[in-house]
PDB file of N, CA and C in Angstrom:
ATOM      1  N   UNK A   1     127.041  60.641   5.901  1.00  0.00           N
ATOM      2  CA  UNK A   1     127.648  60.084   7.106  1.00  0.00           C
ATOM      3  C   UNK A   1     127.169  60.871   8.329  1.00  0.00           C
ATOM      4  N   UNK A   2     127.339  59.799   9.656  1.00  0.00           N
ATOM      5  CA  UNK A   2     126.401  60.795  10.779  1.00  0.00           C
ATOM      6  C   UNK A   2     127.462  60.859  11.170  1.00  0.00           C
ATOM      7  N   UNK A   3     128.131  61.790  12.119  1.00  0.00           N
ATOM      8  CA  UNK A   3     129.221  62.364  12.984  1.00  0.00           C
ATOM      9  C   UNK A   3     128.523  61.834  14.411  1.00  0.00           C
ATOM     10  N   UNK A   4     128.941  60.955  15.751  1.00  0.00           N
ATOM     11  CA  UNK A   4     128.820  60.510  16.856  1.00  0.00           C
ATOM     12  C   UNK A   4     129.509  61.276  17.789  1.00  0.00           C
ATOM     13  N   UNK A   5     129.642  62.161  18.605  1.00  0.00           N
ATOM     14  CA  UNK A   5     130.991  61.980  19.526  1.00  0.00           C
ATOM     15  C   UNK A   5     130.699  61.353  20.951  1.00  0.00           C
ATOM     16  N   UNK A   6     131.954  60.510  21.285  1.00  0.00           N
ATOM     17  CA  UNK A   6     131.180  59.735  22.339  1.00  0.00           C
ATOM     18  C   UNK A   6     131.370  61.105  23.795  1.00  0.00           C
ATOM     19  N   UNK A   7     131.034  60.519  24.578  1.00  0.00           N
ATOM     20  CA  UNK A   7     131.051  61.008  26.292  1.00  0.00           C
ATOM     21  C   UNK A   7     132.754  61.452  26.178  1.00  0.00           C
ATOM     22  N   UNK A   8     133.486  60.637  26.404  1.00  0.00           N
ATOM     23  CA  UNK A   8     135.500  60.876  26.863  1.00  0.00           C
ATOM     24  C   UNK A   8     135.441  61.711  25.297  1.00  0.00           C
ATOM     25  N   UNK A   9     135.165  61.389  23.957  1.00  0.00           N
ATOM     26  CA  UNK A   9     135.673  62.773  23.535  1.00  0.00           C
ATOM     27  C   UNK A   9     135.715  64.239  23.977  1.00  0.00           C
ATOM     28  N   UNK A  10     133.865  64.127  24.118  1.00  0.00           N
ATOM     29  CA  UNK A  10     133.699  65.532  24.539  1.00  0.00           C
ATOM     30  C   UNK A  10     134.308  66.075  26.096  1.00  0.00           C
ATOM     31  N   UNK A  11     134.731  64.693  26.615  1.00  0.00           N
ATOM     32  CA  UNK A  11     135.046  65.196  27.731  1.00  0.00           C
ATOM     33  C   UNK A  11     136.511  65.804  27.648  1.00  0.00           C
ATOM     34  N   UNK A  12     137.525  65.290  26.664  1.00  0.00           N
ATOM     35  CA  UNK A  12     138.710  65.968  26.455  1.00  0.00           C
ATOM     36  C   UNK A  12     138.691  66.817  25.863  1.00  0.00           C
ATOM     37  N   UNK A  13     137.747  67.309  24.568  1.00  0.00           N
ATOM     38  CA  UNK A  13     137.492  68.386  24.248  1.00  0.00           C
ATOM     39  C   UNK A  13     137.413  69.728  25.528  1.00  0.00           C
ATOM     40  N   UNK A  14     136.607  69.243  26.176  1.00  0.00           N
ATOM     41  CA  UNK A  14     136.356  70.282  27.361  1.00  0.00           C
ATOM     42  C   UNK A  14     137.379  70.472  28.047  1.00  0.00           C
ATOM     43  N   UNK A  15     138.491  69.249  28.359  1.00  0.00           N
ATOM     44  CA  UNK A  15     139.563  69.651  29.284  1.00  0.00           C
ATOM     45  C   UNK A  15     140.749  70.577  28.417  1.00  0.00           C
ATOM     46  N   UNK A  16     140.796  70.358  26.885  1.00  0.00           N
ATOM     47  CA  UNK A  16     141.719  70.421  26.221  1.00  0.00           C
ATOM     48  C   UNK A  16     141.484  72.732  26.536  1.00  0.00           C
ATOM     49  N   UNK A  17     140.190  72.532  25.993  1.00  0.00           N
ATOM     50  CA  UNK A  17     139.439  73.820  26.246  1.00  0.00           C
ATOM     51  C   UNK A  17     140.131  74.563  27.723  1.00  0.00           C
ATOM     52  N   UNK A  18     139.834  73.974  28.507  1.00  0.00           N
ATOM     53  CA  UNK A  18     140.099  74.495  30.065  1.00  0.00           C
ATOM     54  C   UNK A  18     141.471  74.758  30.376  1.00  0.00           C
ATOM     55  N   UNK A  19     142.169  73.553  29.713  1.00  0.00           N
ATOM     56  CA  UNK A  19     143.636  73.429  29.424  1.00  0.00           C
ATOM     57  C   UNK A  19     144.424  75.314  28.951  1.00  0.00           C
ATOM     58  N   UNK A  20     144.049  75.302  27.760  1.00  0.00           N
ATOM     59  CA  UNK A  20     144.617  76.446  26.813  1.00  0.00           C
ATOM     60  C   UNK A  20     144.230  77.385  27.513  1.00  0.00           C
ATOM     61  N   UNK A  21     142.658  77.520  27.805  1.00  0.00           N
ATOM     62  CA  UNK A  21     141.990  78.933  28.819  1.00  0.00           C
ATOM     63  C   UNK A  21     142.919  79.088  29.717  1.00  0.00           C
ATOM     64  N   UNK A  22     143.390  79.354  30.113  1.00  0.00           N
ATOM     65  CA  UNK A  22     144.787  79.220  31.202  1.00  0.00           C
ATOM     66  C   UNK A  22     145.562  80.620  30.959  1.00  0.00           C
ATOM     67  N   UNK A  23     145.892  80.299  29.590  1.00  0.00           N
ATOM     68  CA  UNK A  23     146.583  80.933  28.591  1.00  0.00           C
ATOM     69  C   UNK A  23     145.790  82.624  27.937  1.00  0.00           C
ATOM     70  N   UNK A  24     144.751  81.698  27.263  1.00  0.00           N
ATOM     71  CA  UNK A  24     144.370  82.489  26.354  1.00  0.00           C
ATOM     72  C   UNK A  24     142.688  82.274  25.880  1.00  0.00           C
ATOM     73  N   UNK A  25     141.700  82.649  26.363  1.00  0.00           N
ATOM     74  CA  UNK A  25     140.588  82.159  26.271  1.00  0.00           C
ATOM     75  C   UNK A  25     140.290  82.177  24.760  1.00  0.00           C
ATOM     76  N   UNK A  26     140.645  82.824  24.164  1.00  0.00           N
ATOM     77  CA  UNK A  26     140.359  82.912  22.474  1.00  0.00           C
ATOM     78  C   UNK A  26     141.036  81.831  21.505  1.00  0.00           C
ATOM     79  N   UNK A  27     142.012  81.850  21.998  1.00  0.00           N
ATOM     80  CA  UNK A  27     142.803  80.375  21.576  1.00  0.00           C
ATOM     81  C   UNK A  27     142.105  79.447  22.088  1.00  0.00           C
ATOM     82  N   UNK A  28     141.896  79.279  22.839  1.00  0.00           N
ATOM     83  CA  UNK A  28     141.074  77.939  23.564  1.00  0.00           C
ATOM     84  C   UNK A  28     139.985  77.582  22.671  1.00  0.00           C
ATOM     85  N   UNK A  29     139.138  78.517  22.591  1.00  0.00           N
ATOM     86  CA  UNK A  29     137.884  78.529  21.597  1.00  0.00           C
ATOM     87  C   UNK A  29     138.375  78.285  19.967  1.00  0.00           C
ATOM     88  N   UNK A  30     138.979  78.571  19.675  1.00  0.00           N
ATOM     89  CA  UNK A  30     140.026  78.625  18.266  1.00  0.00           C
ATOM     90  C   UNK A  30     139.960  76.960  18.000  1.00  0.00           C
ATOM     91  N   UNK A  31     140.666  76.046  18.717  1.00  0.00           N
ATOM     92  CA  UNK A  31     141.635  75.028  18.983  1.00  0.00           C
ATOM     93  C   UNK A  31     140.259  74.030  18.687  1.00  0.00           C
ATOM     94  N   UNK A  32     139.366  74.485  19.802  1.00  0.00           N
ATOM     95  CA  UNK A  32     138.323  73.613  19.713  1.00  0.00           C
ATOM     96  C   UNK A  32     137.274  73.941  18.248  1.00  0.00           C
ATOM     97  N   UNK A  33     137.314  74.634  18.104  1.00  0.00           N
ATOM     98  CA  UNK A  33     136.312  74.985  17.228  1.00  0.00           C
ATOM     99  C   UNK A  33     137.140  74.447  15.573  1.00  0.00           C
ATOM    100  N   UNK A  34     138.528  74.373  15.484  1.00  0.00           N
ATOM    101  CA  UNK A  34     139.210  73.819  14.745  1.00  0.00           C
ATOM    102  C   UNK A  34     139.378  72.429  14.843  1.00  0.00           C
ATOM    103  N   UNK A  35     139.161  71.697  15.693  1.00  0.00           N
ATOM    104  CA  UNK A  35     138.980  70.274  15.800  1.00  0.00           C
ATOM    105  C   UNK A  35     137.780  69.746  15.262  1.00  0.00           C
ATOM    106  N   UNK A  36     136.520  70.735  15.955  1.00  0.00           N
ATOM    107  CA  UNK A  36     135.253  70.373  15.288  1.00  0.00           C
ATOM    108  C   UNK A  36     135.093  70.692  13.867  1.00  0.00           C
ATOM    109  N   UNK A  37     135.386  71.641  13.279  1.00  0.00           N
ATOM    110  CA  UNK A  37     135.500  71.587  11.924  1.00  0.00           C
ATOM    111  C   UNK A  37     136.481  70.306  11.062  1.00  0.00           C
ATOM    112  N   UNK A  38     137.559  70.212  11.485  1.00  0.00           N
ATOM    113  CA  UNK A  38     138.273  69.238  11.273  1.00  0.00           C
ATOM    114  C   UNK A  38     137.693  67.816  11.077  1.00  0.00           C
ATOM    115  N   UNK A  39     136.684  67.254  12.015  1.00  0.00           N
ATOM    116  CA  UNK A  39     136.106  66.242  11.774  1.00  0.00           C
ATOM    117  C   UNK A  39     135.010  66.474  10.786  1.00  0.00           C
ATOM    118  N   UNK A  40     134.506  67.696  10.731  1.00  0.00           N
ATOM    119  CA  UNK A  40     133.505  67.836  10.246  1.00  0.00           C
ATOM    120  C   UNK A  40     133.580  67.490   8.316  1.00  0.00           C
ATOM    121  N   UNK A  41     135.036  67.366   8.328  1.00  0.00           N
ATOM    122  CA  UNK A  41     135.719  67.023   6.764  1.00  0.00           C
ATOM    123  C   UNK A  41     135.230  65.721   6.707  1.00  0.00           C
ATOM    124  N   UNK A  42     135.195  65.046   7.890  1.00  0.00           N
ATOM    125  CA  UNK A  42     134.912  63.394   7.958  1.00  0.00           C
ATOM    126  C   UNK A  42     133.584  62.959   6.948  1.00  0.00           C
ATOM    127  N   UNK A  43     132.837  63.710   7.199  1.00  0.00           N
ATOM    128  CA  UNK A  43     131.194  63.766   6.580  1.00  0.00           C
ATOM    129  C   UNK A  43     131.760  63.037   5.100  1.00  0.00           C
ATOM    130  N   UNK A  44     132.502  63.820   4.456  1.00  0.00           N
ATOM    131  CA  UNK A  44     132.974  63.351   2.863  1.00  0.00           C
ATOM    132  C   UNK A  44     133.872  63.386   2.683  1.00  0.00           C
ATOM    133  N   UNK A  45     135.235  62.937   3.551  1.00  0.00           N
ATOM    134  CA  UNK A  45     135.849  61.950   3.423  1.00  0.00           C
ATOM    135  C   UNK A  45     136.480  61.214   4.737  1.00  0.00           C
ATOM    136  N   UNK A  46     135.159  60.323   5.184  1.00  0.00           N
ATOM    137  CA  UNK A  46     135.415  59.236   6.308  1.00  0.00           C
ATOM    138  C   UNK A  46     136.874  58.783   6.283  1.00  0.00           C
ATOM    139  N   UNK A  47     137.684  57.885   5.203  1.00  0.00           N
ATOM    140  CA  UNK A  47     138.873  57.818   5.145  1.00  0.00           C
ATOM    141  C   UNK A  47     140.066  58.348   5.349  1.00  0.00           C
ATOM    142  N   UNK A  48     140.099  59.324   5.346  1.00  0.00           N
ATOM    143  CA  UNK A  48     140.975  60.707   5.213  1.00  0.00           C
ATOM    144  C   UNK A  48     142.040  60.521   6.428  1.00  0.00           C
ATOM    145  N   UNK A  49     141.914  60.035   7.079  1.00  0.00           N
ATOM    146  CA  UNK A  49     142.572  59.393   8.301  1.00  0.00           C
ATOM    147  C   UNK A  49     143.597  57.932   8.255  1.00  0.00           C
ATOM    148  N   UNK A  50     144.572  58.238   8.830  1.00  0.00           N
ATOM    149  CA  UNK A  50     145.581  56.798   9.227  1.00  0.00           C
ATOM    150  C   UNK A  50     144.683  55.874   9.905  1.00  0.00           C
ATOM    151  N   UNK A  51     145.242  54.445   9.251  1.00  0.00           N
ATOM    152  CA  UNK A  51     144.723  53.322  10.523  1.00  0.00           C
ATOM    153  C   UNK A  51     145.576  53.941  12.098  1.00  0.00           C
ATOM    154  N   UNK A  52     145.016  53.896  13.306  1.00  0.00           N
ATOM    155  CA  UNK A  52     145.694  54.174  14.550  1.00  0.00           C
ATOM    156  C   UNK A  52     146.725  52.516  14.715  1.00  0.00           C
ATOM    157  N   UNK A  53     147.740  52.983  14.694  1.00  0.00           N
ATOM    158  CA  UNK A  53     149.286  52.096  14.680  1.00  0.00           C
ATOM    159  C   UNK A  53     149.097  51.176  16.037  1.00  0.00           C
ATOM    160  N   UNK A  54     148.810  51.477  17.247  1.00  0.00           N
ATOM    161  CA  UNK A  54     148.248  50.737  18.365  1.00  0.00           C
ATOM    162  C   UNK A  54     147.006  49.936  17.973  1.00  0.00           C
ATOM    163  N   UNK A  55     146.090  49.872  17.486  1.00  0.00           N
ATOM    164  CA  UNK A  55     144.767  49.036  16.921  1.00  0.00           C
ATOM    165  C   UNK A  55     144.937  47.917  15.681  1.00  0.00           C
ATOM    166  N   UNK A  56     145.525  49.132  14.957  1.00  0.00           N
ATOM    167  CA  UNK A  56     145.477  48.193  14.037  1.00  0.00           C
ATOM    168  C   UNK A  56     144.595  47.650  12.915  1.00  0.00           C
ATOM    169  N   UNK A  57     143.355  48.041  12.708  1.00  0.00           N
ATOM    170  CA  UNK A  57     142.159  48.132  12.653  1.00  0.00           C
ATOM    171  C   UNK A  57     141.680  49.435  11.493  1.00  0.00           C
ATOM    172  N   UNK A  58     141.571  48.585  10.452  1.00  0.00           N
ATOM    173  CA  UNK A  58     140.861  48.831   9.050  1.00  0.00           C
ATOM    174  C   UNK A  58     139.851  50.112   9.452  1.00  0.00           C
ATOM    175  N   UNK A  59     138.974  49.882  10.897  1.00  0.00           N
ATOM    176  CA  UNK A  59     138.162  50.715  10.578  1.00  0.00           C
ATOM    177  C   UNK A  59     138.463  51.840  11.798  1.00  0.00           C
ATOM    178  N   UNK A  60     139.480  51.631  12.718  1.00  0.00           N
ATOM    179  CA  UNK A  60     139.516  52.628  13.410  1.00  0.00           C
ATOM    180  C   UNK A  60     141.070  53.783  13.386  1.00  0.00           C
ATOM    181  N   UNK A  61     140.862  54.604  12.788  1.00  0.00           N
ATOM    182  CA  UNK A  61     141.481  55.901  12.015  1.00  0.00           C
ATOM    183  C   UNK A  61     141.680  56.676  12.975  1.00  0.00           C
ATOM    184  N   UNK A  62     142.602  57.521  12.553  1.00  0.00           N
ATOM    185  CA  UNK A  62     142.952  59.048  13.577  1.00  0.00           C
ATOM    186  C   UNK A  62     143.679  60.374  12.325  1.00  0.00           C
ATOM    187  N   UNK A  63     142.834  61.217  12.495  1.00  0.00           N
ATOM    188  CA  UNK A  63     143.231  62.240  11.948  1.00  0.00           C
ATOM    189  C   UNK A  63     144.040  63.748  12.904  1.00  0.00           C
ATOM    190  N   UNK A  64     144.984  64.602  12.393  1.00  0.00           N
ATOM    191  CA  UNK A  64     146.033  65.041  13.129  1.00  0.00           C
ATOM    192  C   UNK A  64     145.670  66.264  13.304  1.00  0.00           C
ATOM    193  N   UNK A  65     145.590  66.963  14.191  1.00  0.00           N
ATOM    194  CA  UNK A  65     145.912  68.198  14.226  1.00  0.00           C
ATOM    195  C   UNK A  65     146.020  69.310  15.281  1.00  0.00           C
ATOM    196  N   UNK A  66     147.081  70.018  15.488  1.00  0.00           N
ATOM    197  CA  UNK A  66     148.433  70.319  15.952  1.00  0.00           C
ATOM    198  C   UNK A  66     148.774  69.717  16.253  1.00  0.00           C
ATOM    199  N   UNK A  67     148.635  69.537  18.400  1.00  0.00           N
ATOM    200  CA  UNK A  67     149.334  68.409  18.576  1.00  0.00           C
ATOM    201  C   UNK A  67     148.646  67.175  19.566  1.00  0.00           C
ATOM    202  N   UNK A  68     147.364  67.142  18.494  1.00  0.00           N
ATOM    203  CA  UNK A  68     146.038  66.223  18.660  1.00  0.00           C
ATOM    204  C   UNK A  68     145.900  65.059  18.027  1.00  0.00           C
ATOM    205  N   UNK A  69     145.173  63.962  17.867  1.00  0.00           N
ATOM    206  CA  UNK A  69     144.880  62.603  17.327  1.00  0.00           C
ATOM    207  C   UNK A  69     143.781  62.289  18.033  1.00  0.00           C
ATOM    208  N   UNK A  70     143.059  62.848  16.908  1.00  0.00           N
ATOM    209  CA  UNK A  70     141.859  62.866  16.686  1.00  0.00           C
ATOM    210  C   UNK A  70     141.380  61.625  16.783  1.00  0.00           C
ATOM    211  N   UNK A  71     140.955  60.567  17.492  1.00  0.00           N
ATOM    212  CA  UNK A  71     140.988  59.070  17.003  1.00  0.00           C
ATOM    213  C   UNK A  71     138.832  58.757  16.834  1.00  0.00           C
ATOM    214  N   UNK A  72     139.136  58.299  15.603  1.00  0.00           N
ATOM    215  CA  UNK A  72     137.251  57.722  15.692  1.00  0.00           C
ATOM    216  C   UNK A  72     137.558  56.454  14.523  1.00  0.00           C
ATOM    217  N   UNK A  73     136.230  55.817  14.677  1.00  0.00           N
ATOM    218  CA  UNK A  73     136.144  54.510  13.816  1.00  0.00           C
ATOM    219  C   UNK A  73     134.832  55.068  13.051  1.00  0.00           C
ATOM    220  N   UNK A  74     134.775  53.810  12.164  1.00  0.00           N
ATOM    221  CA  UNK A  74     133.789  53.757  11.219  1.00  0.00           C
ATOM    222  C   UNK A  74     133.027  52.661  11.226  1.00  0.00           C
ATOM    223  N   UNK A  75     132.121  52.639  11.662  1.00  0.00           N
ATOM    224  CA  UNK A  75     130.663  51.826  11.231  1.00  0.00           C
ATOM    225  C   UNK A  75     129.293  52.286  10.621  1.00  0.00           C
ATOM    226  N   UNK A  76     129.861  51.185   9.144  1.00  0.00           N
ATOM    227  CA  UNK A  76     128.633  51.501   8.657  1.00  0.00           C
ATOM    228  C   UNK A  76     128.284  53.230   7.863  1.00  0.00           C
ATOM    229  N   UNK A  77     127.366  53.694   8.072  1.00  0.00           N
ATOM    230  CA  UNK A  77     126.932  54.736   7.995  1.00  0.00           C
ATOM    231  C   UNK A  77     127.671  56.097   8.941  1.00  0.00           C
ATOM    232  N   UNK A  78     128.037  55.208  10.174  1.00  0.00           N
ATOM    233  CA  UNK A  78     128.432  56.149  11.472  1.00  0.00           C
ATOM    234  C   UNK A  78     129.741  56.215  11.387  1.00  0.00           C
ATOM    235  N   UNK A  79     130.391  57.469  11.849  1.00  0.00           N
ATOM    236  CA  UNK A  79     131.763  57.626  12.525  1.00  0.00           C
ATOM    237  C   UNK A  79     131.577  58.192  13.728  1.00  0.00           C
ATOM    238  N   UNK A  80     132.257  57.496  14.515  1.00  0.00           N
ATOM    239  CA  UNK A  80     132.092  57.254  16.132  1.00  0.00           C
ATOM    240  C   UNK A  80     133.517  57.997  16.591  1.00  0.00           C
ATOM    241  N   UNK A  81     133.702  59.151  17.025  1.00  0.00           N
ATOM    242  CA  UNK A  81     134.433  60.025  17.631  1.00  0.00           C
ATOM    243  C   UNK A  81     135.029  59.495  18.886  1.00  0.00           C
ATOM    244  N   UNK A  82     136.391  59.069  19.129  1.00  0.00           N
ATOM    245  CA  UNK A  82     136.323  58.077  20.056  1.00  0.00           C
ATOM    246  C   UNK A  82     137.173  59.081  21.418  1.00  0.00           C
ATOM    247  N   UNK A  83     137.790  60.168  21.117  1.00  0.00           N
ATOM    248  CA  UNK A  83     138.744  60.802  21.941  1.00  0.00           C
ATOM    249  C   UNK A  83     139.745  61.883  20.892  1.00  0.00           C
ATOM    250  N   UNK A  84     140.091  62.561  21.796  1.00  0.00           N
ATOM    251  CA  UNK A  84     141.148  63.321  21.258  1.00  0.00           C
ATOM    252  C   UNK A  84     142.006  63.640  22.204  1.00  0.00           C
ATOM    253  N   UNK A  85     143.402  62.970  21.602  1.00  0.00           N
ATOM    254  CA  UNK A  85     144.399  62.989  22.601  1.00  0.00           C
ATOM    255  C   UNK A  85     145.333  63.297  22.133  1.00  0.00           C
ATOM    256  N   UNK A  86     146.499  64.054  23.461  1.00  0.00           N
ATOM    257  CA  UNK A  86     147.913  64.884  22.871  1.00  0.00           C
ATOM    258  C   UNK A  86     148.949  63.635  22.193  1.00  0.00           C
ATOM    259  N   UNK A  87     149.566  64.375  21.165  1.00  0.00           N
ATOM    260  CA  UNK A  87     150.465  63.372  20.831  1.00  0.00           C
ATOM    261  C   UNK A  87     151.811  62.506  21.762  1.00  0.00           C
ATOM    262  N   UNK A  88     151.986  63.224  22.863  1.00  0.00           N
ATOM    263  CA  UNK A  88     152.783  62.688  23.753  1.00  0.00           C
ATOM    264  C   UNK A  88     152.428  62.089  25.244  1.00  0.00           C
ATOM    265  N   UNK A  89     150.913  61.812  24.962  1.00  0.00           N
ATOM    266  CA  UNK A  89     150.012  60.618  25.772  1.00  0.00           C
ATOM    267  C   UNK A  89     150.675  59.345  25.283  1.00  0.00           C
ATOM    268  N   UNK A  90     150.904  58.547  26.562  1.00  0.00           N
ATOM    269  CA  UNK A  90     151.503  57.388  25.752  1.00  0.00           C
ATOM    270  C   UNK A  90     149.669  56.517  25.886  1.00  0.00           C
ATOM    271  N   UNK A  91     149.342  56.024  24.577  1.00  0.00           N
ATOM    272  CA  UNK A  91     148.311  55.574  24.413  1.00  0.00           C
ATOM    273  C   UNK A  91     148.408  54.149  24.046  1.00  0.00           C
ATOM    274  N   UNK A  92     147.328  53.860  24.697  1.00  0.00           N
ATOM    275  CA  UNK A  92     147.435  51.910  24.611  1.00  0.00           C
ATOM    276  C   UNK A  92     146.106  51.425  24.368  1.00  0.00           C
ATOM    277  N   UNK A  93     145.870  50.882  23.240  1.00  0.00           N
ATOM    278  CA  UNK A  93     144.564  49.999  22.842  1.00  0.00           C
ATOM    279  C   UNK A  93     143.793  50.375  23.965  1.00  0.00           C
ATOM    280  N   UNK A  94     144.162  49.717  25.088  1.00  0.00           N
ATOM    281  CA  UNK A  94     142.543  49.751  25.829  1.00  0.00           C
ATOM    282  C   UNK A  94     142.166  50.849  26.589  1.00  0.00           C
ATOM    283  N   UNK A  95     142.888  52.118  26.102  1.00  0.00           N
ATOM    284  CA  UNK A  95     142.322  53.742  26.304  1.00  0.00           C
ATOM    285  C   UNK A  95     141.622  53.861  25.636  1.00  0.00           C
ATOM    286  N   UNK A  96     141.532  53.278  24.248  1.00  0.00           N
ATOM    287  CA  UNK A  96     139.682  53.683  23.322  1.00  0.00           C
ATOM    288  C   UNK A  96     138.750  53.205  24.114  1.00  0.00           C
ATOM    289  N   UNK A  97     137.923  54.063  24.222  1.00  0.00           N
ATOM    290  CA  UNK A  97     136.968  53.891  24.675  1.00  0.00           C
ATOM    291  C   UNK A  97     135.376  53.792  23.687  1.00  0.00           C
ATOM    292  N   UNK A  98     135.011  52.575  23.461  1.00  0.00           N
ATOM    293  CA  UNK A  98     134.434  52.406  22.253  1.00  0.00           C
ATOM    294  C   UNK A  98     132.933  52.383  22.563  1.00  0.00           C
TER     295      UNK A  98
END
């Protein structure tokens, strides 16, 4: 499986990053570097993830972690990294950005 991440993932990645740095620059790096590993489970096992409850959609999944949702789909060969957003974003279908 190829791992994609689009543009708005990496771009919340970076804010999520900038976010915590605030705090704690080592945590920051931690958080992110634990997300990227996290998907990196995706490789062998694409599934491993909930359908996202707003979509609806067989192929577009979100996997959890802390207090992240991880959201990407599956095509094909590809998983397409679609965002990563806090769990108390109120999120609506047409925030994926596909």
């Amino acid at each position: 499986m190829v791992i994609v991440w689009s543009k708005p993932a990496r771009e919340d990645l970076r804010l999520i990053h900038q976010y915590i740095a605030h705090d704690s620059k080592r945590y920051a790096s931690r958080v992110v570097q634990d997300i990227t590993e996290k998907v990196e489970v995706l490789r062998e096992l694409p599934k491993l993830g909930r359908r996202v409850p707003e979509i609806g959609e067989e192929n577009v999944r979100e996997i959890a972690l802390y207090s992240y949702r991880i959201l990407y789909e599956l095509i094909g060969e590809t998983i397409y990294i679609h965002g990563v957003i806090h769990r108390r974003r109120d999120f609506k279908p047409v925030d994926l950005q596909r």
